[in-house]
C-alpha atoms as a PDB file:
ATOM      1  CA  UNK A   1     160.458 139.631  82.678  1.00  0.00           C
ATOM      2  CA  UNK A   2     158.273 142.374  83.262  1.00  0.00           C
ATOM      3  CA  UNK A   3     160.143 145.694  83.679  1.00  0.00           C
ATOM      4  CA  UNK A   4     157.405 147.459  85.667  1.00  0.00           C
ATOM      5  CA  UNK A   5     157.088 145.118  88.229  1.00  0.00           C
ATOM      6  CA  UNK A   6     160.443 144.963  89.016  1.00  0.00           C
ATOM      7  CA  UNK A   7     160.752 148.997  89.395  1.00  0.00           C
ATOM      8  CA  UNK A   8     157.390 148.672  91.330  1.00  0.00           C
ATOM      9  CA  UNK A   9     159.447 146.071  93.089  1.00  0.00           C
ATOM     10  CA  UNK A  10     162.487 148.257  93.859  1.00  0.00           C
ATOM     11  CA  UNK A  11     160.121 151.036  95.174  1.00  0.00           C
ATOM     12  CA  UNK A  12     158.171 148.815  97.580  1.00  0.00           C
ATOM     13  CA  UNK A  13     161.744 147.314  98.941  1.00  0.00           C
ATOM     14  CA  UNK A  14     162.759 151.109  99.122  1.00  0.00           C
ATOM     15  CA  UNK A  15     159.852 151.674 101.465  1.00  0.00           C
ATOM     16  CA  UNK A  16     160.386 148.728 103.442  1.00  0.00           C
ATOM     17  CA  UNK A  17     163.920 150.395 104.154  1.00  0.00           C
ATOM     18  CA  UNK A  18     162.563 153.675 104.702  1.00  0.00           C
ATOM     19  CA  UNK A  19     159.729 152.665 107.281  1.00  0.00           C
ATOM     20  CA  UNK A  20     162.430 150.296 109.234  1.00  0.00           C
ATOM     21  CA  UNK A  21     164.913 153.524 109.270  1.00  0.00           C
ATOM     22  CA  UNK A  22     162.307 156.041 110.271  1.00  0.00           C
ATOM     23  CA  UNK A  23     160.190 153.787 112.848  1.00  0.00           C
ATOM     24  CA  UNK A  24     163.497 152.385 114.616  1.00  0.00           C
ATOM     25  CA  UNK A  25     165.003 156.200 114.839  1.00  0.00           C
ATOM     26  CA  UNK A  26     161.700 157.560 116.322  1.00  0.00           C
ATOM     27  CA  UNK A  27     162.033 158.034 120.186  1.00  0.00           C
ATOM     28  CA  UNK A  28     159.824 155.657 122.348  1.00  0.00           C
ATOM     29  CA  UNK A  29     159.426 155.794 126.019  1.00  0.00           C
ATOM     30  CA  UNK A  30     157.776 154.071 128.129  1.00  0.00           C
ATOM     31  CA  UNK A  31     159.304 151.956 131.327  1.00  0.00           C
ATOM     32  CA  UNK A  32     156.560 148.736 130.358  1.00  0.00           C
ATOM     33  CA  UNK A  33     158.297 146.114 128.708  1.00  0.00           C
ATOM     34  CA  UNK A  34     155.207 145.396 127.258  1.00  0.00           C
ATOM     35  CA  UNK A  35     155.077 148.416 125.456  1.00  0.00           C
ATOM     36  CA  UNK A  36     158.915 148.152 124.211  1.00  0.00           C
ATOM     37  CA  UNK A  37     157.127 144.490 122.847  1.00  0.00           C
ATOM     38  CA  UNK A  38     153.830 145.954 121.114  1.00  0.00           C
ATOM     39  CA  UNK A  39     156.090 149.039 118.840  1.00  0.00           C
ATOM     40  CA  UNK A  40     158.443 146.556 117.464  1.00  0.00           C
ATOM     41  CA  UNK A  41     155.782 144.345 116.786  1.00  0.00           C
ATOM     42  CA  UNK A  42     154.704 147.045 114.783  1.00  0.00           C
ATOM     43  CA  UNK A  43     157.458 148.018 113.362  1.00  0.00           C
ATOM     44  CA  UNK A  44     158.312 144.474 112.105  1.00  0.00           C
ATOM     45  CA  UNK A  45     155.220 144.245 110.831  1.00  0.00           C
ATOM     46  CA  UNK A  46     155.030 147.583 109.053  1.00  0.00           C
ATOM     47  CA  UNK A  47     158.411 146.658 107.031  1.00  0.00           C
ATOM     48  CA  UNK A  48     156.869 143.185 106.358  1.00  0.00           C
ATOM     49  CA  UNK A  49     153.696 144.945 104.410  1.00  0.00           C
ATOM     50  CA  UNK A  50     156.566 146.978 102.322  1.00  0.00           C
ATOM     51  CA  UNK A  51     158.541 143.997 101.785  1.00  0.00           C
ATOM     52  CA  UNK A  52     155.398 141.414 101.252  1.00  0.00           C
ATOM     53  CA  UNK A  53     154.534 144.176  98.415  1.00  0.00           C
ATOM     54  CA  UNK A  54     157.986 143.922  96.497  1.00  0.00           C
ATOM     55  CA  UNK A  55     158.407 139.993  96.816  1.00  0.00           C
ATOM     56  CA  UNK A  56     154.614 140.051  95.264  1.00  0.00           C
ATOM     57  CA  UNK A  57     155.326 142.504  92.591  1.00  0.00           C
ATOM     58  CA  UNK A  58     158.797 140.797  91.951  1.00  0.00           C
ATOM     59  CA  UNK A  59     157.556 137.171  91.236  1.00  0.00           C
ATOM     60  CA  UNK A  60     154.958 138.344  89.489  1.00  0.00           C
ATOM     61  CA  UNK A  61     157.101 140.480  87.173  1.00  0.00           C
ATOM     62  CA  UNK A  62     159.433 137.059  86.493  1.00  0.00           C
ATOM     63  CA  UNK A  63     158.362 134.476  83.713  1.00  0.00           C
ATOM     64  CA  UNK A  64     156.413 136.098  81.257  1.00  0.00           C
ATOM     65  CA  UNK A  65     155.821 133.897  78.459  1.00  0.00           C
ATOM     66  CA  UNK A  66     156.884 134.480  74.689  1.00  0.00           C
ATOM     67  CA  UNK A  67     156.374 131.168  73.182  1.00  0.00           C
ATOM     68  CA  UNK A  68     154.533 130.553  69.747  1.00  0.00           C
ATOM     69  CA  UNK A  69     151.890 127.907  72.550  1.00  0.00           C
ATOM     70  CA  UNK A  70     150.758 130.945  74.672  1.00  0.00           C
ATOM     71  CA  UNK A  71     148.035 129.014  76.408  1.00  0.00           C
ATOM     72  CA  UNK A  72     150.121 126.024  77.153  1.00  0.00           C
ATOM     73  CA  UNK A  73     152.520 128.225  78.499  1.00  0.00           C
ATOM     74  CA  UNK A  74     150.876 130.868  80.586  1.00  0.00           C
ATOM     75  CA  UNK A  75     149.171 128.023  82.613  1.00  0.00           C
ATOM     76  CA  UNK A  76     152.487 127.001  83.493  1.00  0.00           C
ATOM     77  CA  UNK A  77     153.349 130.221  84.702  1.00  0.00           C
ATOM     78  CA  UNK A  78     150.309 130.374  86.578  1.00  0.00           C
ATOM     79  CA  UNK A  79     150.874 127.721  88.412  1.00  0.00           C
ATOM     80  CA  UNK A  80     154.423 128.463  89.196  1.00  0.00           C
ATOM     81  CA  UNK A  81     153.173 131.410  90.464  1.00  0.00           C
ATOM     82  CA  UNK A  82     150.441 129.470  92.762  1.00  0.00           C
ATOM     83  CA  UNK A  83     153.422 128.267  94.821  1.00  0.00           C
ATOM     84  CA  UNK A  84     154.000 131.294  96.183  1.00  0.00           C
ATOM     85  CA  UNK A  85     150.655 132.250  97.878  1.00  0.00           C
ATOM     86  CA  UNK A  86     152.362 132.296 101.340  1.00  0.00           C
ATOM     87  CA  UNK A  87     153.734 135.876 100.343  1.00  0.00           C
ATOM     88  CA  UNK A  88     150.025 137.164  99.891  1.00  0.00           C
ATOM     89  CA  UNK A  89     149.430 135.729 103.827  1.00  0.00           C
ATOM     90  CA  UNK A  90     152.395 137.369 104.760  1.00  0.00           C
ATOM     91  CA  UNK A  91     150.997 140.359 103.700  1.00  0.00           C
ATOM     92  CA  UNK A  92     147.546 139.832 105.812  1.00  0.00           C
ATOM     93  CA  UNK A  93     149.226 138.509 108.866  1.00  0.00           C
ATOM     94  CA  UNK A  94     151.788 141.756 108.812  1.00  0.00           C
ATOM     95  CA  UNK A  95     148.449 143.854 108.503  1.00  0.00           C
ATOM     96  CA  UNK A  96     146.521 142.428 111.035  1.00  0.00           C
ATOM     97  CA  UNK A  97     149.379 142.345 113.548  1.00  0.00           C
ATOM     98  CA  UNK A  98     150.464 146.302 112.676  1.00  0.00           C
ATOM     99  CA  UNK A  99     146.479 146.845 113.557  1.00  0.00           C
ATOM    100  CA  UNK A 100     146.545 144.706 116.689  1.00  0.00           C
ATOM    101  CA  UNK A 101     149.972 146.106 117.497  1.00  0.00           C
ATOM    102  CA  UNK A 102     148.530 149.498 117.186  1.00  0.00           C
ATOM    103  CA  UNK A 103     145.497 148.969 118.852  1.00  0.00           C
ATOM    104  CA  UNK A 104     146.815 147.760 121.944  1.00  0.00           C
ATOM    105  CA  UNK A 105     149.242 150.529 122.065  1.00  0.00           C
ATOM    106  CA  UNK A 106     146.555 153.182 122.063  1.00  0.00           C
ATOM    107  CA  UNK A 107     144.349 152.183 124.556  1.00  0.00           C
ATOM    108  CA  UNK A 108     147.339 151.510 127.179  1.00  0.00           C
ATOM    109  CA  UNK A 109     146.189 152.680 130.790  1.00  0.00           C
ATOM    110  CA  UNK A 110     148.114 156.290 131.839  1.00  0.00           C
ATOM    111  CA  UNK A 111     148.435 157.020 127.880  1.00  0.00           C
ATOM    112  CA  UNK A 112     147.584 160.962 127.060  1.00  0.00           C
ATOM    113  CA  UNK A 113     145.236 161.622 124.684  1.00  0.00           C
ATOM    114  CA  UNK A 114     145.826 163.600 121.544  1.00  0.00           C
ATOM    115  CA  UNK A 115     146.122 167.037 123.306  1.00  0.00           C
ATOM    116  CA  UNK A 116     147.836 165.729 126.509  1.00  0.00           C
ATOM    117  CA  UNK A 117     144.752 164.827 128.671  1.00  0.00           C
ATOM    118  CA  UNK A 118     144.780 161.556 130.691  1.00  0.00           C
ATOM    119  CA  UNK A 119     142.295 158.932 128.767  1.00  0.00           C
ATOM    120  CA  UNK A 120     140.709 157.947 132.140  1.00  0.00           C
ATOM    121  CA  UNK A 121     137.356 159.287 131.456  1.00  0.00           C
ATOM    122  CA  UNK A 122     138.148 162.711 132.957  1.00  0.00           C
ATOM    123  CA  UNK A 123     138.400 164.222 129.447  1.00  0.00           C
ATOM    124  CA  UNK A 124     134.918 163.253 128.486  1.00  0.00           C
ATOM    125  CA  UNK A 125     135.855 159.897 126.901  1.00  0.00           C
ATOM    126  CA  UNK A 126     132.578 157.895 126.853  1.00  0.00           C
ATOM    127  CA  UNK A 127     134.595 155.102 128.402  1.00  0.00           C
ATOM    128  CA  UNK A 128     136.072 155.369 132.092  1.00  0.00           C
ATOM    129  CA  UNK A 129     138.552 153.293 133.626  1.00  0.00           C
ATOM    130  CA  UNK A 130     138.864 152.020 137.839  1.00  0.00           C
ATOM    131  CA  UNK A 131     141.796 153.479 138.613  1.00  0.00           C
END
């Protein structure tokens, strides 16, 4: 067992617990459903990077082999490992939702812009929505 992935692995579970406590405490409102839908999709999928990051770092810290047939042995371990490639997709499908999440969520119609202004063209955005 590898003793730095594990504490890697207990610091990437930490911040999985830490992002799900500080994004579900953070004030959201809006009266669209579909909003309500979009910021836990991304706050799911912000814990799931954390926590995608400490499963990967824990099974890769497990089954480190010691044996006089190194070679013999450390394909084994590879391809124990190989089983558990589904935790690197988690990883990309967390990302891409968080980004599509996020996305969507900042180009909502009636959302202000960074100092307040209405992003319906009338704050010189380039792009202008019908109203």
């Amino acid at each position: 067992m590898s003793w730095s992935g594990v504490v890697l692995a207990i610091v990437f579970g930490a911040l999985a617990l830490r992002s799900a406590i500080y994004w579900g405490r953070r004030p959201f409102a809006s009266p669209a459903i579909a909003d309500h839908l979009l910021y836990a999709l991304f706050v799911v999928s912000r814990v799931g990077l954390w926590a995608s990051l400490a499963a990967w770092f824990f099974v890769m810290s497990q089954e480190q082999p010691e044996i006089a047939d190194y070679q013999a042995e450390r394909a084994s371990v590879d391809a124990a490992r190989a089983r558990f490639w589904w935790i690197g997709a988690i990883f990309l499908v967390c990302a891409g939702a968080q980004f599509v999440a996020s996305w969507f969520l900042g180009r909502r119609p009636g959302d202000a812009g960074p100092r307040g202004e209405p992003k319906d063209g009338a704050s010189g955005d380039a792009v202008s929505r019908p109203p």
